[in-house]
PDB file of N, CA and C in Angstrom:
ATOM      1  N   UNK A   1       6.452  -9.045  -9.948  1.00  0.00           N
ATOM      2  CA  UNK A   1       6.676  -7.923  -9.056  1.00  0.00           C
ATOM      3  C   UNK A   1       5.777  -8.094  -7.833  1.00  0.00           C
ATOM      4  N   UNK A   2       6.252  -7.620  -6.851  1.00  0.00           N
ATOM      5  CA  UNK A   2       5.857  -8.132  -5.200  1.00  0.00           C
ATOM      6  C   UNK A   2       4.930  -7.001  -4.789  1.00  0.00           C
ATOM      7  N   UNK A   3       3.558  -7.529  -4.351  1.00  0.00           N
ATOM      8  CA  UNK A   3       2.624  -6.446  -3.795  1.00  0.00           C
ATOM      9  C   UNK A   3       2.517  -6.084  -2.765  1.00  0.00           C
ATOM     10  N   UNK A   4       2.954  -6.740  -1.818  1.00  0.00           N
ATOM     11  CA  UNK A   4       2.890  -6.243  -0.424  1.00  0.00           C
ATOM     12  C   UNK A   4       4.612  -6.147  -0.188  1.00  0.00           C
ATOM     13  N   UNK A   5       5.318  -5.576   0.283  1.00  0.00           N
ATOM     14  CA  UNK A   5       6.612  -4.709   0.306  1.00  0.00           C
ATOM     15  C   UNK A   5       6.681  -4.591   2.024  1.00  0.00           C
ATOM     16  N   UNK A   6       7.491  -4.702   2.785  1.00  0.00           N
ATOM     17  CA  UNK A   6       8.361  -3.932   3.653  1.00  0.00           C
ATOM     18  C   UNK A   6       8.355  -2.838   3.842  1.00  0.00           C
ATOM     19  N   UNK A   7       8.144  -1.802   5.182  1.00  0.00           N
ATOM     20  CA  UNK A   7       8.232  -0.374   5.230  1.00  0.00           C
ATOM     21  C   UNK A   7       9.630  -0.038   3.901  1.00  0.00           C
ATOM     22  N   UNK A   8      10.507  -0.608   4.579  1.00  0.00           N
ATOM     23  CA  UNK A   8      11.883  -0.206   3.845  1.00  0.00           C
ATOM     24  C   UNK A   8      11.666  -0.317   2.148  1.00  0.00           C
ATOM     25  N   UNK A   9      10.996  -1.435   1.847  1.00  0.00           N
ATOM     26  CA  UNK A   9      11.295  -1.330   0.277  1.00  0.00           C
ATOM     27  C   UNK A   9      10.165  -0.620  -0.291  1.00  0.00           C
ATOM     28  N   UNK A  10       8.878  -0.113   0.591  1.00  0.00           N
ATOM     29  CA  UNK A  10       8.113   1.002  -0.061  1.00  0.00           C
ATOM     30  C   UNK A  10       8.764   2.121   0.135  1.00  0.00           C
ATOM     31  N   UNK A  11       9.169   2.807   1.328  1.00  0.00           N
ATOM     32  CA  UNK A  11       9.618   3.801   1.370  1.00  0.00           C
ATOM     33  C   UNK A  11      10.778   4.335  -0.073  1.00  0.00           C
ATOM     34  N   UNK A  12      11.353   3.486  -0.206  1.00  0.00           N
ATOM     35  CA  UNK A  12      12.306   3.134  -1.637  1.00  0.00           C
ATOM     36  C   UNK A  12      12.001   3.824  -2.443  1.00  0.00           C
ATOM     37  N   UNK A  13      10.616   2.484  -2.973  1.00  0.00           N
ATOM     38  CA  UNK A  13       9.436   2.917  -4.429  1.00  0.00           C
ATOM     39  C   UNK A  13       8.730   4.002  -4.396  1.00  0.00           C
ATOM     40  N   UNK A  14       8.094   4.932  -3.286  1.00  0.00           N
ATOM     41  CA  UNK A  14       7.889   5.769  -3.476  1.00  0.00           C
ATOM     42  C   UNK A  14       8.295   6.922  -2.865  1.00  0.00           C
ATOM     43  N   UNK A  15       9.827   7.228  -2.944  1.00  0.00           N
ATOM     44  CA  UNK A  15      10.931   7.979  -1.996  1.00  0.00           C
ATOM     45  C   UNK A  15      10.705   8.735  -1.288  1.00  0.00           C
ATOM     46  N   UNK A  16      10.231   7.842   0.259  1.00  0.00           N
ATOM     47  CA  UNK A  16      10.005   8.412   0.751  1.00  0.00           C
ATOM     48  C   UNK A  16      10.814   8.120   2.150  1.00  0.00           C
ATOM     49  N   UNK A  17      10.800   8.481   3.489  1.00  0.00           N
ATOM     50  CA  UNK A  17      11.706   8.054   4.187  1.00  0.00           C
ATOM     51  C   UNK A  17      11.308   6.766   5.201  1.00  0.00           C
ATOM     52  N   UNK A  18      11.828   5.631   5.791  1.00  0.00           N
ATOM     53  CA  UNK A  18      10.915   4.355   6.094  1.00  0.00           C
ATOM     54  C   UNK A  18       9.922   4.674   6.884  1.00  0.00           C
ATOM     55  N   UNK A  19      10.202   5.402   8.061  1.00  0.00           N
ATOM     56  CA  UNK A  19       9.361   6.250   9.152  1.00  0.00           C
ATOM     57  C   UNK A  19       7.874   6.929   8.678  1.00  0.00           C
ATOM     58  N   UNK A  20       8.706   7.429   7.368  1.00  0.00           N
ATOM     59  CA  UNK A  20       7.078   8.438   6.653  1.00  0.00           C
ATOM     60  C   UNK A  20       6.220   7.546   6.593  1.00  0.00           C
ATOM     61  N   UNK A  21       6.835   6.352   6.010  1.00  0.00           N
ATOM     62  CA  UNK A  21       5.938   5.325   5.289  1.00  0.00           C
ATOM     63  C   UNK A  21       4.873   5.147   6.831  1.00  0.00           C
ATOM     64  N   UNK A  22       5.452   4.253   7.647  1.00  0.00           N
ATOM     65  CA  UNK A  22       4.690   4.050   8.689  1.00  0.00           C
ATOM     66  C   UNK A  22       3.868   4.835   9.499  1.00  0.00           C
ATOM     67  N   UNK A  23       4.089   5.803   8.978  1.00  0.00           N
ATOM     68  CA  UNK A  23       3.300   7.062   9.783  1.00  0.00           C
ATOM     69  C   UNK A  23       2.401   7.275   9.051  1.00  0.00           C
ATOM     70  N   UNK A  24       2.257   7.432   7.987  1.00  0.00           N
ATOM     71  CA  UNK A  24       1.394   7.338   6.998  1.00  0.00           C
ATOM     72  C   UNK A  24       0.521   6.460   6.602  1.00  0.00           C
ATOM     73  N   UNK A  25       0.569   4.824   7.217  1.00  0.00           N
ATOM     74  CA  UNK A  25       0.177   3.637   6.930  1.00  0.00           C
ATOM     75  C   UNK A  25      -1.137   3.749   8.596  1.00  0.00           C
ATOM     76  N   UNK A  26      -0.692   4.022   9.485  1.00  0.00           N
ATOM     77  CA  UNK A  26      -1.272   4.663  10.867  1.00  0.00           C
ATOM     78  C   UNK A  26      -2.095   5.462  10.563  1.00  0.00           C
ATOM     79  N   UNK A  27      -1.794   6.907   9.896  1.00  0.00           N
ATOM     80  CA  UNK A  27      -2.418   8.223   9.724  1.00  0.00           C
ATOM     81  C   UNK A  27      -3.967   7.560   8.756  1.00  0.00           C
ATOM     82  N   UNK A  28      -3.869   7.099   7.903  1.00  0.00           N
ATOM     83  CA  UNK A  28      -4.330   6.719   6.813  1.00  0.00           C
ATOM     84  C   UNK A  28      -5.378   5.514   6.980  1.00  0.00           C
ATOM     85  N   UNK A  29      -5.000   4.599   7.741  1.00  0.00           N
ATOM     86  CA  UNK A  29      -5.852   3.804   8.184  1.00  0.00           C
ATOM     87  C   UNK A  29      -5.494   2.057   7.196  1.00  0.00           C
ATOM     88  N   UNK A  30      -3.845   2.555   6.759  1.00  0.00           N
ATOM     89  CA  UNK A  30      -3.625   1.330   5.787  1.00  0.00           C
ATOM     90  C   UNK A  30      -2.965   0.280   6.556  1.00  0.00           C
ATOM     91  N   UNK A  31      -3.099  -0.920   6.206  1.00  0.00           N
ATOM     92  CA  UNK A  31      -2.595  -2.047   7.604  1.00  0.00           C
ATOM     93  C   UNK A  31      -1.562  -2.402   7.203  1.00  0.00           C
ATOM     94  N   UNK A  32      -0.918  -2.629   8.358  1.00  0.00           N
ATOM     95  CA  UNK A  32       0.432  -3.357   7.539  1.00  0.00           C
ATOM     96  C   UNK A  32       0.530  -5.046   8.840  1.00  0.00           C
ATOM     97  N   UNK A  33       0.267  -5.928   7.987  1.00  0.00           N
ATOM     98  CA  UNK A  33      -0.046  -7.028   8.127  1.00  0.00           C
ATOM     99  C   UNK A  33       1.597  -8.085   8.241  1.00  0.00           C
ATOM    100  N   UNK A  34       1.703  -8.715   9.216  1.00  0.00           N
ATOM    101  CA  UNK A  34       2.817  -9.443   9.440  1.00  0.00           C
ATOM    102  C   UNK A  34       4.555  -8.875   8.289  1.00  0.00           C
ATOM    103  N   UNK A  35       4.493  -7.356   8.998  1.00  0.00           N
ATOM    104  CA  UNK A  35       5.513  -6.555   8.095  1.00  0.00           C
ATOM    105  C   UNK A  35       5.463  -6.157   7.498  1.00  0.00           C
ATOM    106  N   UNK A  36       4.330  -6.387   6.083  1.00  0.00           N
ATOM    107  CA  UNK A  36       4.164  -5.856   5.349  1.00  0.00           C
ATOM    108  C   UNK A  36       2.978  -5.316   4.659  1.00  0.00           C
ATOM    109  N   UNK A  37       2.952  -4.221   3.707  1.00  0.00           N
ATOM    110  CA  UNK A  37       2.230  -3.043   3.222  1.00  0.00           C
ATOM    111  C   UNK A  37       1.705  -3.608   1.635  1.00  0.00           C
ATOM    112  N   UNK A  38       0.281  -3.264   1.258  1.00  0.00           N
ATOM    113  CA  UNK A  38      -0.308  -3.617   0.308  1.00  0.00           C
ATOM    114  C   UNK A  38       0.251  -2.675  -0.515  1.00  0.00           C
ATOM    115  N   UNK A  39       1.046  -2.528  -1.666  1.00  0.00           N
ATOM    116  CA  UNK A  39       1.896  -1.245  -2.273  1.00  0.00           C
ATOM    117  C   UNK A  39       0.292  -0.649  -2.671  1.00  0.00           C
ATOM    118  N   UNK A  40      -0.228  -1.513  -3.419  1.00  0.00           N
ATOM    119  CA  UNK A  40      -1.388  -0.465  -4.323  1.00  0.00           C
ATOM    120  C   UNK A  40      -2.383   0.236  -3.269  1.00  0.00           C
ATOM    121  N   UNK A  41      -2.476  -0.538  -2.038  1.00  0.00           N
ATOM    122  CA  UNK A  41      -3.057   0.547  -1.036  1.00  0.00           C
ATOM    123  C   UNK A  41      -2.351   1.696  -0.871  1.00  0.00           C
ATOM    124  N   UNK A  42      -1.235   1.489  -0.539  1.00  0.00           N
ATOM    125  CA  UNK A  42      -0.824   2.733   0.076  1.00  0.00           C
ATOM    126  C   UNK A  42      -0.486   3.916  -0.861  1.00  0.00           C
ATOM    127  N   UNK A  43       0.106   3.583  -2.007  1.00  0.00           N
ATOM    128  CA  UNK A  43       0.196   4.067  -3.005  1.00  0.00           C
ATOM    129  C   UNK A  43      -1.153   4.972  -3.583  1.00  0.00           C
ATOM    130  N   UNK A  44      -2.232   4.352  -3.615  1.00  0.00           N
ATOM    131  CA  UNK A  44      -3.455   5.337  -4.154  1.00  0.00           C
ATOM    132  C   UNK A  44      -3.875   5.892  -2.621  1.00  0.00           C
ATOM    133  N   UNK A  45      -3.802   5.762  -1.631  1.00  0.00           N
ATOM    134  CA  UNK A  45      -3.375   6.384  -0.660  1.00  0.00           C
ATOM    135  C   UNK A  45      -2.920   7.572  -0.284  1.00  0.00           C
ATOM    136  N   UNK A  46      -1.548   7.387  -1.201  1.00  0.00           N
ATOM    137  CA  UNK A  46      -0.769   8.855  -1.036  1.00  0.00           C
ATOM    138  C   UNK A  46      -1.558   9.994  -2.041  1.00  0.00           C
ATOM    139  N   UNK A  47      -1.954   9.278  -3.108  1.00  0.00           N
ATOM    140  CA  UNK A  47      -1.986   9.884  -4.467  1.00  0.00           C
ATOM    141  C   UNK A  47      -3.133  10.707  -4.036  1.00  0.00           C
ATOM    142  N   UNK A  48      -4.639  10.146  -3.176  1.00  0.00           N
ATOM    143  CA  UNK A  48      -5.600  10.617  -2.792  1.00  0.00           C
ATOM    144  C   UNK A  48      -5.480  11.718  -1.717  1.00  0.00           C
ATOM    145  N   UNK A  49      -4.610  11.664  -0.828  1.00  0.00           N
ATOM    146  CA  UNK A  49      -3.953  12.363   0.491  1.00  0.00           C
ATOM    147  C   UNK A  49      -3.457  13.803  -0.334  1.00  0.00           C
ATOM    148  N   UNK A  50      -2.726  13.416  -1.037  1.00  0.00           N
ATOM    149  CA  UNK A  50      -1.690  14.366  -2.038  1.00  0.00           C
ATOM    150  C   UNK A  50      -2.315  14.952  -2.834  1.00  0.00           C
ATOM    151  N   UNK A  51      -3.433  14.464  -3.507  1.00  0.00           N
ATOM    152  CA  UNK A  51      -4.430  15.582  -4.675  1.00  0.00           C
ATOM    153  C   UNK A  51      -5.553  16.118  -3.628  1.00  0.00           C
ATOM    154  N   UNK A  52      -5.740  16.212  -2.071  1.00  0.00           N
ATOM    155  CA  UNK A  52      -6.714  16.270  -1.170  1.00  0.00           C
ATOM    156  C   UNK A  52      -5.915  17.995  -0.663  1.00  0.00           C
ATOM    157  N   UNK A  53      -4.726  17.606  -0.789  1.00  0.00           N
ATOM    158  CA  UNK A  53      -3.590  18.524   0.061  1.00  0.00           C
ATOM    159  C   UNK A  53      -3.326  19.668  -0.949  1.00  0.00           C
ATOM    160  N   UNK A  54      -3.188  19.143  -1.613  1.00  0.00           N
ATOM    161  CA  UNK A  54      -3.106  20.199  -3.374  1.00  0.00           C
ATOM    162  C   UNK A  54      -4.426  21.136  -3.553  1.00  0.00           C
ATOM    163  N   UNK A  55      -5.389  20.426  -3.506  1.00  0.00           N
ATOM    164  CA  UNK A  55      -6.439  20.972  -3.939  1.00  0.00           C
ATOM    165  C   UNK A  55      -6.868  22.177  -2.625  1.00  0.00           C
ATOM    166  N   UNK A  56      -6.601  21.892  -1.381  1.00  0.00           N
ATOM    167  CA  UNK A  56      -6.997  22.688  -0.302  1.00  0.00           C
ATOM    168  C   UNK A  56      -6.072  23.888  -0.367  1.00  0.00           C
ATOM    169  N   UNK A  57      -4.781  23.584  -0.554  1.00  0.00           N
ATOM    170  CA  UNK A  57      -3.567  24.722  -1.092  1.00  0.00           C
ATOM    171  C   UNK A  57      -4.351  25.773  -2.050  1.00  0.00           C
ATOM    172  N   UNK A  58      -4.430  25.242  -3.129  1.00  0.00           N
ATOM    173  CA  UNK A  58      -5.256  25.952  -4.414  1.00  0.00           C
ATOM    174  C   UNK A  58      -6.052  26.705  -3.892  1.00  0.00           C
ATOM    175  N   UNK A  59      -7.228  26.687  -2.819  1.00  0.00           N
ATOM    176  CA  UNK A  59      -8.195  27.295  -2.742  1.00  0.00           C
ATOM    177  C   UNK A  59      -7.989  28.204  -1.808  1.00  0.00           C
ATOM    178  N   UNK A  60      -6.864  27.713  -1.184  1.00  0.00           N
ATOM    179  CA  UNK A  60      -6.465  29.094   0.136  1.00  0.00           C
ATOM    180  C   UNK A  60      -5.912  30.403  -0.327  1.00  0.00           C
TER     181      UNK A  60
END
């Protein structure tokens, strides 16, 4: 299984839309290197972004 992925085939794996991906790879500070995206970066990435976003919700 392939670790660095294509906007298009992460956006896929973690359904999201290709655009998000890249905006998110920018926002985030994750590189995307001759096309392509480190999945396990971006991936614990989201997961960290997403339990950051959750948790600030909760407390409001």
């Amino acid at each position: 299984m392939a670790n660095h992925l294509t906007p298009t085939e992460l956006a896929h794996e973690a359904g999201l839309d290709r655009r998000d991906v890249i905006t998110k790879c920018v926002e985030w500070g994750v590189p995307i290197f001759n096309g392509k995206i480190d999945k396990t970066l971006f991936l614990s990435s989201l997961d960290e972004f997403a339990g950051a976003s959750a948790k600030q919700v909760a407390t409001a």
